[in-house]
N, C-alpha and C. Protein backbone atom coordinates (compact mmCIF):
# COMPACT_ATOMS: atom_id res chain seq x y z
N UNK A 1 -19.84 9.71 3.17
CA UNK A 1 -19.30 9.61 4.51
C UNK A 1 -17.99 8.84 4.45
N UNK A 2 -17.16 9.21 5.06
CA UNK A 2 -15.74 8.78 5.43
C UNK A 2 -15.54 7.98 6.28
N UNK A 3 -14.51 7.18 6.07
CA UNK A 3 -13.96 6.26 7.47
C UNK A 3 -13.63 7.34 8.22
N UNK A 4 -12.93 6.98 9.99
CA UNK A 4 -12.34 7.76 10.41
C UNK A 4 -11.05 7.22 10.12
N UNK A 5 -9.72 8.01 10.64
CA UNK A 5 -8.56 7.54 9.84
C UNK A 5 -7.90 6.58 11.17
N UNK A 6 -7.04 5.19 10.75
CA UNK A 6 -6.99 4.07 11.52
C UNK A 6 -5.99 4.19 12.29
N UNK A 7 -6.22 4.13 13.31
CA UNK A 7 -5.39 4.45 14.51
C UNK A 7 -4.18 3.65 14.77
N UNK A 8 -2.95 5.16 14.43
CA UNK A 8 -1.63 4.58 14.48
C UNK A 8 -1.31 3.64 15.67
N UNK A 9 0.15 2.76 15.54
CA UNK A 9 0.33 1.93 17.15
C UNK A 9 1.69 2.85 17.90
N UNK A 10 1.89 3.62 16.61
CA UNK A 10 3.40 4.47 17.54
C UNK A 10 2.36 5.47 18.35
N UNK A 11 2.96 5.65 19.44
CA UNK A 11 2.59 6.93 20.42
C UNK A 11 2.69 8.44 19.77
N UNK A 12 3.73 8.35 19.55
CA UNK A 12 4.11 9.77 18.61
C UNK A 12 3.18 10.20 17.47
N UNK A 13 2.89 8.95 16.66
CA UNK A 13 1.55 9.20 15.54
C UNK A 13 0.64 9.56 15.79
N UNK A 14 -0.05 8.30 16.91
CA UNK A 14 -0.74 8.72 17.60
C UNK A 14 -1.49 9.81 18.47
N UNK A 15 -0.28 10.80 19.38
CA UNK A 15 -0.44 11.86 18.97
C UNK A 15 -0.91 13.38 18.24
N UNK A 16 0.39 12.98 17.35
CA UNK A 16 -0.20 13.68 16.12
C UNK A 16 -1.67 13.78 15.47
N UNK A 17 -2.09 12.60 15.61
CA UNK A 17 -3.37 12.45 14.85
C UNK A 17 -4.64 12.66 15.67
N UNK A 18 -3.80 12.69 16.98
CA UNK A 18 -4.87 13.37 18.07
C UNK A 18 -5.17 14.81 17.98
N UNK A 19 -4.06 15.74 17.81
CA UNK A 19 -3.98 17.06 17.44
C UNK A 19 -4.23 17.45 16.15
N UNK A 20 -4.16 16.48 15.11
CA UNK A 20 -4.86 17.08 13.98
C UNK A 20 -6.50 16.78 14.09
N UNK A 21 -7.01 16.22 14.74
CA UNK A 21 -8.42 15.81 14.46
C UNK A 21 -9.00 16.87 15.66
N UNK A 22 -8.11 17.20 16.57
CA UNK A 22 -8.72 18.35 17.49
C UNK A 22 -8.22 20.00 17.01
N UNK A 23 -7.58 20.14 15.90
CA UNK A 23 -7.38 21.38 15.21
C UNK A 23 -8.45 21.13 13.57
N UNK A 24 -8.76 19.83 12.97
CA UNK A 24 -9.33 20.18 12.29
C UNK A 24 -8.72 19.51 10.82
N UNK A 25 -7.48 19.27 11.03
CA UNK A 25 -7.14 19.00 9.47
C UNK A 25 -7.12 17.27 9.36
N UNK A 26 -8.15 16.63 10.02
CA UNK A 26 -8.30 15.09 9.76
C UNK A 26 -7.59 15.17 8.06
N UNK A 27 -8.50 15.89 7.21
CA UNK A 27 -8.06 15.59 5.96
C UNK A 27 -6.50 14.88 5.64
N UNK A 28 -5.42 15.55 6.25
CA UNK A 28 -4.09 15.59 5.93
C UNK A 28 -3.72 14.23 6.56
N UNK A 29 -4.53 13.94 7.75
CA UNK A 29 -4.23 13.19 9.03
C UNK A 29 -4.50 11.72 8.54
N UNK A 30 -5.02 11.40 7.11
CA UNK A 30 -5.72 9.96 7.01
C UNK A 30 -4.75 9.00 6.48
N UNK A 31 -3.00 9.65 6.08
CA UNK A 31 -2.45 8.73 5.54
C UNK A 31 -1.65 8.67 6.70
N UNK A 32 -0.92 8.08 7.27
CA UNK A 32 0.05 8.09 8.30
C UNK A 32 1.26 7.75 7.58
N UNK A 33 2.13 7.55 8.51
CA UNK A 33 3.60 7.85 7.88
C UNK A 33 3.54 6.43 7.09
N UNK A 34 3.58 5.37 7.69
CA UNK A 34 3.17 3.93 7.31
C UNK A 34 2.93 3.42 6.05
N UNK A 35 1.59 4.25 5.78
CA UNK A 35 0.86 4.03 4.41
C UNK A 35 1.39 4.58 3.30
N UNK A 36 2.34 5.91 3.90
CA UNK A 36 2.83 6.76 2.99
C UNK A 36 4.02 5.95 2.29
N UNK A 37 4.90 5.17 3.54
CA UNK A 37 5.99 4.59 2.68
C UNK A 37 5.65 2.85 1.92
N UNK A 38 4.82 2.38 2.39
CA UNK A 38 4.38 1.59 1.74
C UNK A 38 3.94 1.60 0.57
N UNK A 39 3.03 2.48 0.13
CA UNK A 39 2.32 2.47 -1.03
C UNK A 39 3.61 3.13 -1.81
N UNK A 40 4.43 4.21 -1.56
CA UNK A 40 6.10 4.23 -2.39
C UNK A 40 6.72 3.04 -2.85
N UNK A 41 6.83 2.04 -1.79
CA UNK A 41 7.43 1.22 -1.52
C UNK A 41 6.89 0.16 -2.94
N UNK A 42 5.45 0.48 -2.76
CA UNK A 42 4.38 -0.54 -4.01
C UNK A 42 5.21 -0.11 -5.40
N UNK A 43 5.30 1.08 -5.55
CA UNK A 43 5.56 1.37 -7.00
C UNK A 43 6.81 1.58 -7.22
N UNK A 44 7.69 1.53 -6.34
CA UNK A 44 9.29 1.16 -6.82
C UNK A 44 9.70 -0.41 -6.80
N UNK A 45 9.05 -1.46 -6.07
CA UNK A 45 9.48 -2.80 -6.35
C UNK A 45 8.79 -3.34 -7.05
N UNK A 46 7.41 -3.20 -7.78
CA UNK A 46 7.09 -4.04 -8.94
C UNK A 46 8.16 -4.00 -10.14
N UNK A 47 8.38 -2.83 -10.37
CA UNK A 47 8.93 -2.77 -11.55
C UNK A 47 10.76 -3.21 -11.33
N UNK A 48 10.84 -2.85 -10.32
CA UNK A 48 12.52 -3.66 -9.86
C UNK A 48 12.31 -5.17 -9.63
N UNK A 49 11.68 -5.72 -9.44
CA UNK A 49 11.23 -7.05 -9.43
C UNK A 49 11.07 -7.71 -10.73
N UNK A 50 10.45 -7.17 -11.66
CA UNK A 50 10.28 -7.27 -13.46
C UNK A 50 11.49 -6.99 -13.94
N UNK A 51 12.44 -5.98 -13.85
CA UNK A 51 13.23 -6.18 -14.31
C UNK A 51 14.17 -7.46 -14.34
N UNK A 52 14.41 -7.80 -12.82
CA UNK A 52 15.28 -8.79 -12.06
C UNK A 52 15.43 -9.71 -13.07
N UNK A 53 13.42 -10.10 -13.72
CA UNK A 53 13.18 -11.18 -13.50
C UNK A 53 13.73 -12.04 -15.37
N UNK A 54 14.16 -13.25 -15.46
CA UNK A 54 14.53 -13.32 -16.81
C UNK A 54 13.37 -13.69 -17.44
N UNK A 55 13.06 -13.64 -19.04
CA UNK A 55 11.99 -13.65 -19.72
C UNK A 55 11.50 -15.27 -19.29
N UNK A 56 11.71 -16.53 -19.22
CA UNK A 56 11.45 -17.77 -18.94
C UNK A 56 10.55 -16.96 -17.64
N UNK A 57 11.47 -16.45 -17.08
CA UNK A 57 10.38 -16.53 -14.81
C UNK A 57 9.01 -15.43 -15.62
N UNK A 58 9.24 -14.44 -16.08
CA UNK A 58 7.78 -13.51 -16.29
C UNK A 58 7.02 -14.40 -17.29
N UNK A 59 7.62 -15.60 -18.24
CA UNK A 59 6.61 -15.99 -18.90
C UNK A 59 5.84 -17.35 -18.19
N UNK A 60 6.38 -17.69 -16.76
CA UNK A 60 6.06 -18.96 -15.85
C UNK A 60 4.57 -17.87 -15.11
N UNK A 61 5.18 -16.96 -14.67
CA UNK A 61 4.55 -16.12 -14.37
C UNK A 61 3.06 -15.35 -13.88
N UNK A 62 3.37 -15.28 -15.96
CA UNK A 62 2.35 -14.76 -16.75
C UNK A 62 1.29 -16.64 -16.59
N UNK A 63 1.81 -17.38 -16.84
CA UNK A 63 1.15 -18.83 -17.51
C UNK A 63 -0.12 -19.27 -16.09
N UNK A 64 0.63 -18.98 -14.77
CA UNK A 64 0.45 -19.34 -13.75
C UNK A 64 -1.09 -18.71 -13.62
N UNK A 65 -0.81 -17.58 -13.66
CA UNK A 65 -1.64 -15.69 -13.54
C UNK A 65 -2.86 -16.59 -14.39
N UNK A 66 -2.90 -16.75 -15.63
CA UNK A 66 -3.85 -17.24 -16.94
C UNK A 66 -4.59 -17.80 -16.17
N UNK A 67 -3.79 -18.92 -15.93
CA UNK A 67 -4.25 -20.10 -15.31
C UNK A 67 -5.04 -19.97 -14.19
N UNK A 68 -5.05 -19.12 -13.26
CA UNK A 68 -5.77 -18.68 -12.04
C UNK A 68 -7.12 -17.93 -12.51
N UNK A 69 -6.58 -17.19 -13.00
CA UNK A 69 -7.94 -16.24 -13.69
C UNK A 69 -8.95 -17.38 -14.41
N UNK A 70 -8.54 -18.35 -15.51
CA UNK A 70 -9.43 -19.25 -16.01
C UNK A 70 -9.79 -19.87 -15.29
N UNK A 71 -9.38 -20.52 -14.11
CA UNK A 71 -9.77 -21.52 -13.09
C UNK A 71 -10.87 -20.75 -12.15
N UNK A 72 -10.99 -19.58 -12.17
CA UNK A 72 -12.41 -18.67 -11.23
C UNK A 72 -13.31 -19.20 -12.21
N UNK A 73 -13.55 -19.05 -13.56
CA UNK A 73 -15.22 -19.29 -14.18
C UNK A 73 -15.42 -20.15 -14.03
């Protein structure tokens, strides 16, 4: 069983997602425009961010990261 898909705040989406769920294609209807550019958005700035970054900041980083993970057990 599926969520239903989360109800846009633009009117216009909104909409839309009214007429796809009353024609049938919820399927298409579950990412909204939103999610679509965000999750883009995810996988073009990690790696532009790593680049930026000089080897000292990714190895503070990395030390910090360790350090968090060992500090959960």
């Amino acid at each position: 069983m599926t969520k239903p898909p989360k109800r846009p705040r633009d009117p216009n989406q909104l909409a839309k997602l009214m007429v796809d769920i009353a024609s049938g294609d919820v399927e298409e209807a579950e990412k909204t425009i939103t999610e679509k550019r965000a999750s883009k958005a995810g996988t073009v700035g990690g790696p532009a961010r790593a680049a930026s970054l000089t080897p000292e900041q990714r190895s503070e980083i990395a030390r910090l990261a360790a350090a968090a993970r060992w500090k959960k057990s």
